[in-house]
C-alpha atoms as a PDB file:
ATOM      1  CA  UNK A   1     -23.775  18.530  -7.328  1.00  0.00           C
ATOM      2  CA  UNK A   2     -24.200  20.171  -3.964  1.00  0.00           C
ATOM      3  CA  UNK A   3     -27.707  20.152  -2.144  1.00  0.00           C
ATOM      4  CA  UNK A   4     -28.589  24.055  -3.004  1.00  0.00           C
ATOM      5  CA  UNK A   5     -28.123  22.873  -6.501  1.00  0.00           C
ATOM      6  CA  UNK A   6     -29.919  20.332  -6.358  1.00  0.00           C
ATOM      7  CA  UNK A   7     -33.220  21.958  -5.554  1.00  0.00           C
ATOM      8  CA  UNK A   8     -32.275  23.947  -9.032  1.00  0.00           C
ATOM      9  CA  UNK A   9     -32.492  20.954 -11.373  1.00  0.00           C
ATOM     10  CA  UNK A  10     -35.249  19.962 -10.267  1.00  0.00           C
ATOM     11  CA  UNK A  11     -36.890  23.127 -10.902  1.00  0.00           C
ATOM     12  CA  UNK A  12     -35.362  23.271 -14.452  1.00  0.00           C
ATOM     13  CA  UNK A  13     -36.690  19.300 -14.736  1.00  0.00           C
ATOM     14  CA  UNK A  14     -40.357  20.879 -13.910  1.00  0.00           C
ATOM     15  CA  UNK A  15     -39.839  24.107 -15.658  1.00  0.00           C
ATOM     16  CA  UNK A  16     -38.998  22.132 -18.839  1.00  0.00           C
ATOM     17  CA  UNK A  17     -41.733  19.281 -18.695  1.00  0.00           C
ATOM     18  CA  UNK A  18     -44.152  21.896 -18.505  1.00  0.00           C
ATOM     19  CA  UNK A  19     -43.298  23.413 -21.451  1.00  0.00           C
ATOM     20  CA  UNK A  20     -43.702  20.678 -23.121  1.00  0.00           C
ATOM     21  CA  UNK A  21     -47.107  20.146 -22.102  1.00  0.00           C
ATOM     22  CA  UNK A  22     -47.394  23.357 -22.997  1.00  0.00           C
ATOM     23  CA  UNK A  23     -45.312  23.308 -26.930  1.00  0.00           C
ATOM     24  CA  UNK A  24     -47.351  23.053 -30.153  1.00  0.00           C
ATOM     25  CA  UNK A  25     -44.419  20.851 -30.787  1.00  0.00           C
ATOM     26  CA  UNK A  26     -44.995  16.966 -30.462  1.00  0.00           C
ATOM     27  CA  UNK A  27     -42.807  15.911 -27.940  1.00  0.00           C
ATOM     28  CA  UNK A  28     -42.479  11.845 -26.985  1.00  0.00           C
ATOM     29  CA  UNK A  29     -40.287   9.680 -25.415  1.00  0.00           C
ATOM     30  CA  UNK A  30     -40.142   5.713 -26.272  1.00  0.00           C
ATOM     31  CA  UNK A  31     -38.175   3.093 -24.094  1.00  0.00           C
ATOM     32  CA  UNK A  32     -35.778   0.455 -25.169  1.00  0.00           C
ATOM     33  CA  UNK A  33     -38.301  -1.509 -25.619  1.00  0.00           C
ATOM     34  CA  UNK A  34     -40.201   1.311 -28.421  1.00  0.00           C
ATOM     35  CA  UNK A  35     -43.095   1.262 -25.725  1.00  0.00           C
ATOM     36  CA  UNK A  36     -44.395   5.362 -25.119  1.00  0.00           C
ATOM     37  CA  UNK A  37     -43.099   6.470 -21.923  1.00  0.00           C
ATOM     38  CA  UNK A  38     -44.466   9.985 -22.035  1.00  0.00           C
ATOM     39  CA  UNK A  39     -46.019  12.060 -24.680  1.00  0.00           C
ATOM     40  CA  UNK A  40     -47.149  15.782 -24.182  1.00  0.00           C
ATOM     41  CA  UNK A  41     -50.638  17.015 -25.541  1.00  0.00           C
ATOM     42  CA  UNK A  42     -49.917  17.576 -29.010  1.00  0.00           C
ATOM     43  CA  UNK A  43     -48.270  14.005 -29.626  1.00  0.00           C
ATOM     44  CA  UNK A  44     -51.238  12.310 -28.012  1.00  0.00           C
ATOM     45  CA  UNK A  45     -53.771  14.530 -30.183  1.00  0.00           C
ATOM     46  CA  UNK A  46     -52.122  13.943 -33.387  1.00  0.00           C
ATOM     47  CA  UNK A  47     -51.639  10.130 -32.780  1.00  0.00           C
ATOM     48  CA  UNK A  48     -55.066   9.624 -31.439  1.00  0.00           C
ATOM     49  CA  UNK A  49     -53.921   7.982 -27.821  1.00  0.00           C
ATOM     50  CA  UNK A  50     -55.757   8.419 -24.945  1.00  0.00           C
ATOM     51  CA  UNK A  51     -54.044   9.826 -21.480  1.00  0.00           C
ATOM     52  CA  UNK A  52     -52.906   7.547 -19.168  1.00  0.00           C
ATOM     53  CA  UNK A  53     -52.266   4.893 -22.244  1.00  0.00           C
ATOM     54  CA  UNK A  54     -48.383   3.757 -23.461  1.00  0.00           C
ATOM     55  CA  UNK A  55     -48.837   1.863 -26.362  1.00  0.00           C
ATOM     56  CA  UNK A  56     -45.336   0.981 -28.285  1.00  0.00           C
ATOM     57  CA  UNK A  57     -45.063   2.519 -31.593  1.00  0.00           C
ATOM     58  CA  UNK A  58     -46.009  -0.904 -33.464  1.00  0.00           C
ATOM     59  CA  UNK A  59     -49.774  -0.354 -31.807  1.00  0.00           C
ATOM     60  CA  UNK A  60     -49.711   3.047 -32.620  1.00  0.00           C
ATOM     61  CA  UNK A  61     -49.026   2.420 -36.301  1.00  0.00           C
ATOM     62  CA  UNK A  62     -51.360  -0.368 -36.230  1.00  0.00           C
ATOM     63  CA  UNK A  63     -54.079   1.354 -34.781  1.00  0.00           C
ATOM     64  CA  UNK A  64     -53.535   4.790 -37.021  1.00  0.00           C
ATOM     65  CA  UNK A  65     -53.883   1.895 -39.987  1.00  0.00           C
ATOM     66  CA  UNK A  66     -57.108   0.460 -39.382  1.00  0.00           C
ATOM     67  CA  UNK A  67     -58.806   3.876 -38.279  1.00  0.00           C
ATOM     68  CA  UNK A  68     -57.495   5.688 -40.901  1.00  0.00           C
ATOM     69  CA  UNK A  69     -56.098   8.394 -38.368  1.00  0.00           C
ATOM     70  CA  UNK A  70     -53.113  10.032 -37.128  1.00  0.00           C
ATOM     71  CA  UNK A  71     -50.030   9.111 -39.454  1.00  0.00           C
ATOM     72  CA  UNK A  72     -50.455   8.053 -43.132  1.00  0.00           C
ATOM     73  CA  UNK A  73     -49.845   4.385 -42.940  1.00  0.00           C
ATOM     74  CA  UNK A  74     -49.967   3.674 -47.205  1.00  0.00           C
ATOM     75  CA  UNK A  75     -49.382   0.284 -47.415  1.00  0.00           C
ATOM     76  CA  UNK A  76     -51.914  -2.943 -48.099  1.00  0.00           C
ATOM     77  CA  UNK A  77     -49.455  -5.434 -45.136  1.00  0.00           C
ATOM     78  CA  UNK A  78     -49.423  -3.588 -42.400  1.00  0.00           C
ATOM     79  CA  UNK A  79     -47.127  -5.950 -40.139  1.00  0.00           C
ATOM     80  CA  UNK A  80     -44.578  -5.628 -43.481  1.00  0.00           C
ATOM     81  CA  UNK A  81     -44.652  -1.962 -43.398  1.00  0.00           C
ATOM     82  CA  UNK A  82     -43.789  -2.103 -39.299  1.00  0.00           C
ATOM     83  CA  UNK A  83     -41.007  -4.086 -39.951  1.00  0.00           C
ATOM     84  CA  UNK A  84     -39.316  -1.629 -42.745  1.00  0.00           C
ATOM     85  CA  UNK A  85     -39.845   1.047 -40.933  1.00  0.00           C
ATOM     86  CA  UNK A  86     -38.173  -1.226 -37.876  1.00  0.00           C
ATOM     87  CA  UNK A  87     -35.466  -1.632 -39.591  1.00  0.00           C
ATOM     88  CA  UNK A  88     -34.330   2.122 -39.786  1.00  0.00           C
ATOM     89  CA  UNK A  89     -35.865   3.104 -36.335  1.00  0.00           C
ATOM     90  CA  UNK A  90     -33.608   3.728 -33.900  1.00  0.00           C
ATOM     91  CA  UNK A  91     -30.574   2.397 -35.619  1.00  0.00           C
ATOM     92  CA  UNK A  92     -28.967   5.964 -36.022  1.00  0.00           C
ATOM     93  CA  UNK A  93     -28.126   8.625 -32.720  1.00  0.00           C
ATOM     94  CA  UNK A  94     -30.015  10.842 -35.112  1.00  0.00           C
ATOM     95  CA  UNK A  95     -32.283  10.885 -37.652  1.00  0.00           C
ATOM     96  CA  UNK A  96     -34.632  13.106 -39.690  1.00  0.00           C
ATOM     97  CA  UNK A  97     -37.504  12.754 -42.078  1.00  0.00           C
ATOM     98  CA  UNK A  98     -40.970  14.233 -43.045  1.00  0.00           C
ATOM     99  CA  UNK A  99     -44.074  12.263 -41.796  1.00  0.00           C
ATOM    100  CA  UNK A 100     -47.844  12.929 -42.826  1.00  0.00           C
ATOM    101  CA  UNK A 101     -50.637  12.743 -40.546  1.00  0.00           C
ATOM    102  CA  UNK A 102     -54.170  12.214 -42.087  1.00  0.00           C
ATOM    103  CA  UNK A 103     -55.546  15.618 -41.372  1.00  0.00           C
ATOM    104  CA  UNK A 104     -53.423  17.354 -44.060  1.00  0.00           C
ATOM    105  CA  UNK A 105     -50.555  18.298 -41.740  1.00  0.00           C
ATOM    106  CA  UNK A 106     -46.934  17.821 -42.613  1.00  0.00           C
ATOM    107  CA  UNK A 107     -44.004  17.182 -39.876  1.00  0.00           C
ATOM    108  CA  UNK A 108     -40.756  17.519 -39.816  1.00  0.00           C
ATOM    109  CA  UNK A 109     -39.568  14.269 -37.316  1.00  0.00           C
ATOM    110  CA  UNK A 110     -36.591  13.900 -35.208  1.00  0.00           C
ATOM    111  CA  UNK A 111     -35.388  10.726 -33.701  1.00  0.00           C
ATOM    112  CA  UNK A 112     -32.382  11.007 -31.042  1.00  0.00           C
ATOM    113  CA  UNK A 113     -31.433   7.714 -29.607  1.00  0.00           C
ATOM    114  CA  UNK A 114     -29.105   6.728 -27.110  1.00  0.00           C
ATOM    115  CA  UNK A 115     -27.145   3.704 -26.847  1.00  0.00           C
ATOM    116  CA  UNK A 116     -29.470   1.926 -24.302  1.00  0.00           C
ATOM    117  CA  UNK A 117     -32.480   1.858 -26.222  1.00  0.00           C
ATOM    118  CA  UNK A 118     -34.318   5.237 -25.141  1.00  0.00           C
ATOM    119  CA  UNK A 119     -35.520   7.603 -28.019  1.00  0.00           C
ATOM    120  CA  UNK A 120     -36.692  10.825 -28.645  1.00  0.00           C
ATOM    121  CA  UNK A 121     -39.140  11.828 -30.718  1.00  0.00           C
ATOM    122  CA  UNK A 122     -39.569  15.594 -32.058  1.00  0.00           C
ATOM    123  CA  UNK A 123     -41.948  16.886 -34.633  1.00  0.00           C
ATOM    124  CA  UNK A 124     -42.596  20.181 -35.913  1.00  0.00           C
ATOM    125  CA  UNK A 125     -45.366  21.420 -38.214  1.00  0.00           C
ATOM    126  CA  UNK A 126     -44.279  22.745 -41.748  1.00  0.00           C
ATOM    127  CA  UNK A 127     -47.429  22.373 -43.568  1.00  0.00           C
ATOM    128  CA  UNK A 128     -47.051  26.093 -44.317  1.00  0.00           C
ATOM    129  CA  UNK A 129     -43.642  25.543 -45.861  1.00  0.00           C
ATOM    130  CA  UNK A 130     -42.922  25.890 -49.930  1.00  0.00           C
ATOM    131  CA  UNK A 131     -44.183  22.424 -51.787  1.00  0.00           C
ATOM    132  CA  UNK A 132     -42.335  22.984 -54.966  1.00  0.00           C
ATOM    133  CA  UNK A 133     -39.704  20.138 -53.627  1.00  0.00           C
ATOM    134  CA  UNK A 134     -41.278  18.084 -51.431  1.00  0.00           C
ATOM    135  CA  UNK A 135     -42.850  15.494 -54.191  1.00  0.00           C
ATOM    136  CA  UNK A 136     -39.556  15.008 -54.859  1.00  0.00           C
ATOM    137  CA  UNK A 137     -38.254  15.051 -51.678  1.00  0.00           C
ATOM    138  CA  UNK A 138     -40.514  12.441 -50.632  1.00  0.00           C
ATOM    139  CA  UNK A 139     -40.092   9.998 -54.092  1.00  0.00           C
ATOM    140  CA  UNK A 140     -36.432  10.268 -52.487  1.00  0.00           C
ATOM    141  CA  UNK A 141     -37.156   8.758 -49.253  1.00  0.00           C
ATOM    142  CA  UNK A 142     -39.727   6.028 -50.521  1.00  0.00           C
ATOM    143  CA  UNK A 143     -36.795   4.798 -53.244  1.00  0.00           C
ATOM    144  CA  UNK A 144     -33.981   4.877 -50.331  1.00  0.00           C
ATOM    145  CA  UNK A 145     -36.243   2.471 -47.992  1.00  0.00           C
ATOM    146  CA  UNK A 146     -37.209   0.165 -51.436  1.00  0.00           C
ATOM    147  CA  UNK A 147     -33.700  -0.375 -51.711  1.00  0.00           C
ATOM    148  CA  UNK A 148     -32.933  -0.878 -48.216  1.00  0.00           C
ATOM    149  CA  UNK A 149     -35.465  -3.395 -47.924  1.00  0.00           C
ATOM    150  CA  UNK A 150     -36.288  -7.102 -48.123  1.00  0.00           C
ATOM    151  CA  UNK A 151     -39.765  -6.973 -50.223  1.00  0.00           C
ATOM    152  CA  UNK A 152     -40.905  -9.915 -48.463  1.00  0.00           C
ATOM    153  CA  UNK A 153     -40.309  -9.703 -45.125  1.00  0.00           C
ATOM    154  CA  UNK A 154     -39.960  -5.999 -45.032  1.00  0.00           C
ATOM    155  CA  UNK A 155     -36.148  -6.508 -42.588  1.00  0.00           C
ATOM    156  CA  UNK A 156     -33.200  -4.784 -43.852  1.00  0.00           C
ATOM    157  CA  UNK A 157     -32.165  -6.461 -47.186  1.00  0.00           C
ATOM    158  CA  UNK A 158     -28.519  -7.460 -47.217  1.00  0.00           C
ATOM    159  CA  UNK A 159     -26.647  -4.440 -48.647  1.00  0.00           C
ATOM    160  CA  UNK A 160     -28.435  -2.527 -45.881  1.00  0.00           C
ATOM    161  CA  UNK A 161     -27.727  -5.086 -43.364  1.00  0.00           C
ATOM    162  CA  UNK A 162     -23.896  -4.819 -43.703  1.00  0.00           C
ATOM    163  CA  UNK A 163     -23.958  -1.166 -43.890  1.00  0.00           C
ATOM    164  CA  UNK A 164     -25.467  -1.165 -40.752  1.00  0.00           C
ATOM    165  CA  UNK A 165     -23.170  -3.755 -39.305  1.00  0.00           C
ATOM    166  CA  UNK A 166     -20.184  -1.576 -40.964  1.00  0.00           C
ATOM    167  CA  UNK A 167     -21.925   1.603 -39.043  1.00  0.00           C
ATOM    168  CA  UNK A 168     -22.058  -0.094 -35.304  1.00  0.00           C
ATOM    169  CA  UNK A 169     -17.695  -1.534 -36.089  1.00  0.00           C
ATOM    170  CA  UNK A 170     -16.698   1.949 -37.137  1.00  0.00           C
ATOM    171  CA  UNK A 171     -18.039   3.507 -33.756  1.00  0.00           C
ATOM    172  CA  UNK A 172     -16.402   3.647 -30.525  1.00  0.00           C
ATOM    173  CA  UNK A 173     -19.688   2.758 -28.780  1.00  0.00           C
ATOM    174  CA  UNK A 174     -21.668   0.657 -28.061  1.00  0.00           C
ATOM    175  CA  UNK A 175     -18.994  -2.198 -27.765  1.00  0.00           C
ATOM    176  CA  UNK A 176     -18.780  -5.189 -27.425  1.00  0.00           C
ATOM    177  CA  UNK A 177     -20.942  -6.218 -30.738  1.00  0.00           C
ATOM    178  CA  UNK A 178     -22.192  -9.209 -31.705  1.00  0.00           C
ATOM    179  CA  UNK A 179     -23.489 -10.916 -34.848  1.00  0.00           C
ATOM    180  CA  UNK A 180     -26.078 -14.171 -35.071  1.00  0.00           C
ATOM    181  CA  UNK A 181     -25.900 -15.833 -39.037  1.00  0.00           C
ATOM    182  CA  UNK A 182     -28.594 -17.629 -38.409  1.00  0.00           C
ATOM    183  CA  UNK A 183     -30.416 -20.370 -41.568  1.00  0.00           C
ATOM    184  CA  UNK A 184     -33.509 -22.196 -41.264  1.00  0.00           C
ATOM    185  CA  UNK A 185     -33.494 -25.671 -40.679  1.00  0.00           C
ATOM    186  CA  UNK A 186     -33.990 -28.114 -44.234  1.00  0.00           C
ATOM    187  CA  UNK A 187     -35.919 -25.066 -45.493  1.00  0.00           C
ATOM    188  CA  UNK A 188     -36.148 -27.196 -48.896  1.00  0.00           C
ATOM    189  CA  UNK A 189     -38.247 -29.436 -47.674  1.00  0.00           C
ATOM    190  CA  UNK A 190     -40.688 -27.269 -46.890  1.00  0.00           C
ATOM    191  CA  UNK A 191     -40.547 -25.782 -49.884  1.00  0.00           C
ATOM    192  CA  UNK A 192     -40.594 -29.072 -51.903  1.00  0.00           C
ATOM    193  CA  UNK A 193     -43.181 -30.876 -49.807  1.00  0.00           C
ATOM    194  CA  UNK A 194     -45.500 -27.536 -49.074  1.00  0.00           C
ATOM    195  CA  UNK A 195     -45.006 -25.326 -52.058  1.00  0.00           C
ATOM    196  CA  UNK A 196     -43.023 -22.073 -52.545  1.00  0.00           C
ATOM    197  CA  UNK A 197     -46.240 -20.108 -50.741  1.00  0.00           C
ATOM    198  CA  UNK A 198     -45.964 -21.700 -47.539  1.00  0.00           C
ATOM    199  CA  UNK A 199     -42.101 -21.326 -47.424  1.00  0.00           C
ATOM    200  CA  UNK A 200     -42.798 -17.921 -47.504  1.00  0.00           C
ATOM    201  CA  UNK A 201     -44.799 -17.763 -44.993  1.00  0.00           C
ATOM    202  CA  UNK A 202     -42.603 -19.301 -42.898  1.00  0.00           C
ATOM    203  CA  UNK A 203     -39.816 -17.152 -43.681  1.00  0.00           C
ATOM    204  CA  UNK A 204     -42.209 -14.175 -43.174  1.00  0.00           C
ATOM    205  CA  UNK A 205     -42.785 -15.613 -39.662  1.00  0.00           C
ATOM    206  CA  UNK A 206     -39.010 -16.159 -38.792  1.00  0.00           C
ATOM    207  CA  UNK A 207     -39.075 -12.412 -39.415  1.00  0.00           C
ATOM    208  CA  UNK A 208     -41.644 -11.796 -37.274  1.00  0.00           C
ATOM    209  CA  UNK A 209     -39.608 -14.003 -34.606  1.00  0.00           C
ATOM    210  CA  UNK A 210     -36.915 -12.577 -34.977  1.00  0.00           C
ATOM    211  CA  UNK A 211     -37.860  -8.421 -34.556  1.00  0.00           C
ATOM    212  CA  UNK A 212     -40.013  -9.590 -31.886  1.00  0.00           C
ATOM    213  CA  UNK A 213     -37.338 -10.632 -29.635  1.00  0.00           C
ATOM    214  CA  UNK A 214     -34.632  -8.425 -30.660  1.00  0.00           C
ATOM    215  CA  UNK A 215     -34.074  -4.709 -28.804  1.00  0.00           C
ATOM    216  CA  UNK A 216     -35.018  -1.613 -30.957  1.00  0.00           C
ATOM    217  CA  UNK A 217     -30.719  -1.308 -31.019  1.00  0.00           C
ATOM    218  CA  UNK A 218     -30.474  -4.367 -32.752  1.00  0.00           C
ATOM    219  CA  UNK A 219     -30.110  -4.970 -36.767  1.00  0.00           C
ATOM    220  CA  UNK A 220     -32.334  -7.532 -38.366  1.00  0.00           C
ATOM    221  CA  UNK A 221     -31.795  -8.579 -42.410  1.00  0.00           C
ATOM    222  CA  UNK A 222     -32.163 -11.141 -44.698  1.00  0.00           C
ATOM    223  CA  UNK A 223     -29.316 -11.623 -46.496  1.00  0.00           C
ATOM    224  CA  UNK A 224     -30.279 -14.711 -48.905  1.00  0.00           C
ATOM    225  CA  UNK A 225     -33.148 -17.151 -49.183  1.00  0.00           C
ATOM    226  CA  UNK A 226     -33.710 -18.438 -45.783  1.00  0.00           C
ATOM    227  CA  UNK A 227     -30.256 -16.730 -44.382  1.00  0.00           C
ATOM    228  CA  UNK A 228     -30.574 -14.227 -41.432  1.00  0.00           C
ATOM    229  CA  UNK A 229     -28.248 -11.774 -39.883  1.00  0.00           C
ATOM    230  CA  UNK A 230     -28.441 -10.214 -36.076  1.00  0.00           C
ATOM    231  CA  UNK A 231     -26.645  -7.800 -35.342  1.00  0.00           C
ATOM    232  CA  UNK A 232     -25.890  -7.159 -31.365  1.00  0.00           C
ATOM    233  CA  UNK A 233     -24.618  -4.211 -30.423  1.00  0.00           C
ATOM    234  CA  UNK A 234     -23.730  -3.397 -26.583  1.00  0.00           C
ATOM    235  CA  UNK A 235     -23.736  -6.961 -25.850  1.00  0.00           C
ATOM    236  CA  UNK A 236     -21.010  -9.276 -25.026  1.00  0.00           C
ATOM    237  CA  UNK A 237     -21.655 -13.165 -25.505  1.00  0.00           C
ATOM    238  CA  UNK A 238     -23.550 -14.043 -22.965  1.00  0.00           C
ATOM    239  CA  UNK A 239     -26.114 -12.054 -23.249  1.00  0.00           C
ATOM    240  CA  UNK A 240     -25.954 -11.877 -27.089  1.00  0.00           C
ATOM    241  CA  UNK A 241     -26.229 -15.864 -26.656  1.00  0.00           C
ATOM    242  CA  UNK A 242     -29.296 -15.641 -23.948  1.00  0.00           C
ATOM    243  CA  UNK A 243     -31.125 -13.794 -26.914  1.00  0.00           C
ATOM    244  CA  UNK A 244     -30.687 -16.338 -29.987  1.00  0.00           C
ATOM    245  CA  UNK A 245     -31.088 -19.096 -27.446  1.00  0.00           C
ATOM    246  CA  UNK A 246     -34.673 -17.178 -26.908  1.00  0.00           C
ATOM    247  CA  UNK A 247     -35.110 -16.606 -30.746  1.00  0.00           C
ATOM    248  CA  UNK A 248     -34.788 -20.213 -31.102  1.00  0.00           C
ATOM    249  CA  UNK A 249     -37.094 -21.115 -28.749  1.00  0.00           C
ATOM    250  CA  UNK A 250     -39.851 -19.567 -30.075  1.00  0.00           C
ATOM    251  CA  UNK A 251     -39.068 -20.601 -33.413  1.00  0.00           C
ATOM    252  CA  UNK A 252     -39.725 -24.437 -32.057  1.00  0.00           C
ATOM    253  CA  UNK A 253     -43.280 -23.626 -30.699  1.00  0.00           C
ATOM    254  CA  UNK A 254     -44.039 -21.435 -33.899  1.00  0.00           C
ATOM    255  CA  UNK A 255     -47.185 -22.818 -36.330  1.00  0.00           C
ATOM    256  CA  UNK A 256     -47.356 -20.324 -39.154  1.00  0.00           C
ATOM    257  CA  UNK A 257     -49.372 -22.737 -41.031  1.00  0.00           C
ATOM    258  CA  UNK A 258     -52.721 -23.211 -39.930  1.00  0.00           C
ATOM    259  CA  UNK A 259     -53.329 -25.792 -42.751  1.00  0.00           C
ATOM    260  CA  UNK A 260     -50.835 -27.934 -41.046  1.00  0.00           C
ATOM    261  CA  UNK A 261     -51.187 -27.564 -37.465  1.00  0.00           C
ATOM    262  CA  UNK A 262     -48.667 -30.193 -36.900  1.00  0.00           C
ATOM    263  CA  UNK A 263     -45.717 -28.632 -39.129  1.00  0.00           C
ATOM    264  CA  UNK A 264     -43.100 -26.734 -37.280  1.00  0.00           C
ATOM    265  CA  UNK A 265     -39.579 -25.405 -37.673  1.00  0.00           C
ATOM    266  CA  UNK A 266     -36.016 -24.974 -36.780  1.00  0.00           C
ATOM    267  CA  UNK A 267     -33.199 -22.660 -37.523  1.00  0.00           C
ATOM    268  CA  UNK A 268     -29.543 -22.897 -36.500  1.00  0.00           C
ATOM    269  CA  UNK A 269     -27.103 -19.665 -35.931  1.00  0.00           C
ATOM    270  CA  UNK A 270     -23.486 -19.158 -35.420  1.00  0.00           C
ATOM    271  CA  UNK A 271     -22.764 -16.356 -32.888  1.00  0.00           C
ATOM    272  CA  UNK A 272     -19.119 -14.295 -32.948  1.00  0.00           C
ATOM    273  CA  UNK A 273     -18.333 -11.375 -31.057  1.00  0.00           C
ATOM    274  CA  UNK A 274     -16.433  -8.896 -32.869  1.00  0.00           C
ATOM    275  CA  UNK A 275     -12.327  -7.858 -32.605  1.00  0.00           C
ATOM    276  CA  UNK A 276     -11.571  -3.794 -32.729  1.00  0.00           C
ATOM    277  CA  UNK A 277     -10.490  -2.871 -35.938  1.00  0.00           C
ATOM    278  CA  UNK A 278     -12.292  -6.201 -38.302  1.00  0.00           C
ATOM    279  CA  UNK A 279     -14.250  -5.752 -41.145  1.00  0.00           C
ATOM    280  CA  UNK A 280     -18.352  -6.877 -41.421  1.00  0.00           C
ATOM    281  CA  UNK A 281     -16.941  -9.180 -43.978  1.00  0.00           C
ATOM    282  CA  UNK A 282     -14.872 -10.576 -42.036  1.00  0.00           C
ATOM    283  CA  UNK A 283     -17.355 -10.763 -38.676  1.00  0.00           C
ATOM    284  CA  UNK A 284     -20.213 -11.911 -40.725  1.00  0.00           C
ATOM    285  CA  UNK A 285     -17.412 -14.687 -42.272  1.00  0.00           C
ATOM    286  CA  UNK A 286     -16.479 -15.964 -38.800  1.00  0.00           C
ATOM    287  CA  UNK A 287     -20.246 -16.155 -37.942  1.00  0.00           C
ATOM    288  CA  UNK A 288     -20.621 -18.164 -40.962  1.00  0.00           C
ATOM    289  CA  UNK A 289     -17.799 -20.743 -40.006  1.00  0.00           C
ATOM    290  CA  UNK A 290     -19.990 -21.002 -36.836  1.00  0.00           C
ATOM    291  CA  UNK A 291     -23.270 -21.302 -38.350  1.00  0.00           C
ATOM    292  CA  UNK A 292     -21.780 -24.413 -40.168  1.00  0.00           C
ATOM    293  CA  UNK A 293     -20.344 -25.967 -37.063  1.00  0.00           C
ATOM    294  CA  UNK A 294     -24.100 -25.839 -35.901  1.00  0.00           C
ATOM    295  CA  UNK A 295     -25.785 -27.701 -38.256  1.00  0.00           C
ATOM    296  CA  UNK A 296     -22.996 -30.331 -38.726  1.00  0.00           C
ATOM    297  CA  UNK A 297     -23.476 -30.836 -34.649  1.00  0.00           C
ATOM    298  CA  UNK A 298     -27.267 -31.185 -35.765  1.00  0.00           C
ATOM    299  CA  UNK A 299     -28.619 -28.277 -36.348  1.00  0.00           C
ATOM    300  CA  UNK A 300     -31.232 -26.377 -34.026  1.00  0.00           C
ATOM    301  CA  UNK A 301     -28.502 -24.883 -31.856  1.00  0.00           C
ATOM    302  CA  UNK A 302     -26.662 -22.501 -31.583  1.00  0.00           C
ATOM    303  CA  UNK A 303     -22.187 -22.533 -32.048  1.00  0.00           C
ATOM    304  CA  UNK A 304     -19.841 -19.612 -30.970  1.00  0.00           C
ATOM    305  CA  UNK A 305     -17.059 -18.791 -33.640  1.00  0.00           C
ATOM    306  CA  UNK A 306     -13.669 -18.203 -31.559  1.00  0.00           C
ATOM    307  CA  UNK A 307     -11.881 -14.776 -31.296  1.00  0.00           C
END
């Protein structure tokens, strides 16, 4: 770009942020981290945040929730209802759906993501628009998240899971991937010694852990009882090994049972790092063969499957 362009594109830049401000549309960016970045007049109205203020889109669900305001939250578990939506946002380049917001309107929502994180958000009013399909329409949507969904812990069940896993191996980018099987640690005894409520709890908290730590990129499902999958995409070993290592870490200091102050937990994962052209089956089978190695070394660790 030479320097009497450059003047140009920054005018454009200016010309086009303030129509934005400007746009009846709701216009907002979130960060890799799903924290608000910036958000023009209509987004803020409609969500009820404040200027100046860049909640991520967890606190904005979970303040539209207990206000009754801004987007129709329907659901009794809040923190279960952020984590299936989680599991869907941001996982596609694109993505499109109707959203409600509790005064009556109706939006049509876009999501654009890119690779590092960074997301778009687009919605445009269509309350005016024919109802005759939208009850159906939106019975549609609800059944495709049920069955993409672990009821418990509200992550990606694991037919969802591996689709998504099979969706990041058939692209070109981001490479390199990595999956984490990760199993908590003598789970049975908890269950035995505790009850079947508490091990829930527990394995609603390893949930909890887990999204917590992982980027908005990255897949999160339950794929059997206490059995976990991670999915890694646009990281390489290292780093992909930095953030289980971190998982894992908080899991130790984790007390999600206030009745037993003194009761904590443990998982183990196997990490591999997947070769062009293989299968999820066949990734998720070598992070298995991992996993394995981990708790026969004594569990509460992590192994690396070789290439």
């Amino acid at each position: 770009m030479t320097e009497a362009e450059l003047p140009l594109e920054q005018g454009l830049a200016e010309i086009m942020l303030r129509l934005h401000e400007d746009s009846p549309l709701l216009v907002a960016l979130f960060d890799e981290h799903d924290r608000l970045r910036h958000a023009n007049p209509a987004w803020r109205q409609a969500y009820f945040i404040g200027p100046g203020e860049h909640p991520t889109w967890a606190e904005i669900m979970r303040d539209n929730h207990a206000h009754k305001h801004g987007a129709v939250v329907d659901t009794d578990h809040i923190e279960t209802w952020i984590a299936s939506i989680s599991a869907r946002r941001g996982k596609l380049p694109y993505r499109a759906f109707e959203a409600d917001l509790c005064d009556g309107r109706w939006l049509w929502m876009t999501e654009t993501a890119q690779a590092q994180g960074w997301m778009l958000c687009i919605g445009s009013e269509i309350t005016s628009l024919r109802q005759d399909s939208r009850a159906l329409r939106m019975a549609h949507t609800k059944a495709l998240a049920a069955a993409q969904t672990d009821n418990l812990t509200g992550l990606s069940n694991r037919r969802h899971g591996m689709q998504l896993l099979q969706d990041a191996l058939n692209q070109t980018e981001p490479w390199p991937i990595c999956v984490a099987a990760i199993d908590l640690d003598h789970f049975k005894q908890i269950n035995d010694s505790l009850g079947h409520a508490a091990g829930d709890r527990v394995i609603c908290d390893f949930a909890s852990q887990m999204q917590a730590g992982s980027r908005r990129e990255d897949g999160c499902a339950r794929i059997g009882g206490e059995e976990f999958l991670l999915i890694l995409p646009a990281a390489g070993l290292p780093q992909a090994q930095a953030i289980v290592e971190r998982l894992l870490g908080r899991v130790r200091q984790s007390r999600p049972l206030p009745e037993h102050p003194d009761h904590g937990y443990t998982c183990s994962a196997g990490l591999a790092q997947a070769i062009w052209g293989e299968s999820a089956e066949a990734l998720l089978g070598r992070a298995d063969k991992a996993l394995y190695l981990a708790k026969a070394e004594g569990r509460d660790r992590i192994a690396i499957a070789p290439e």
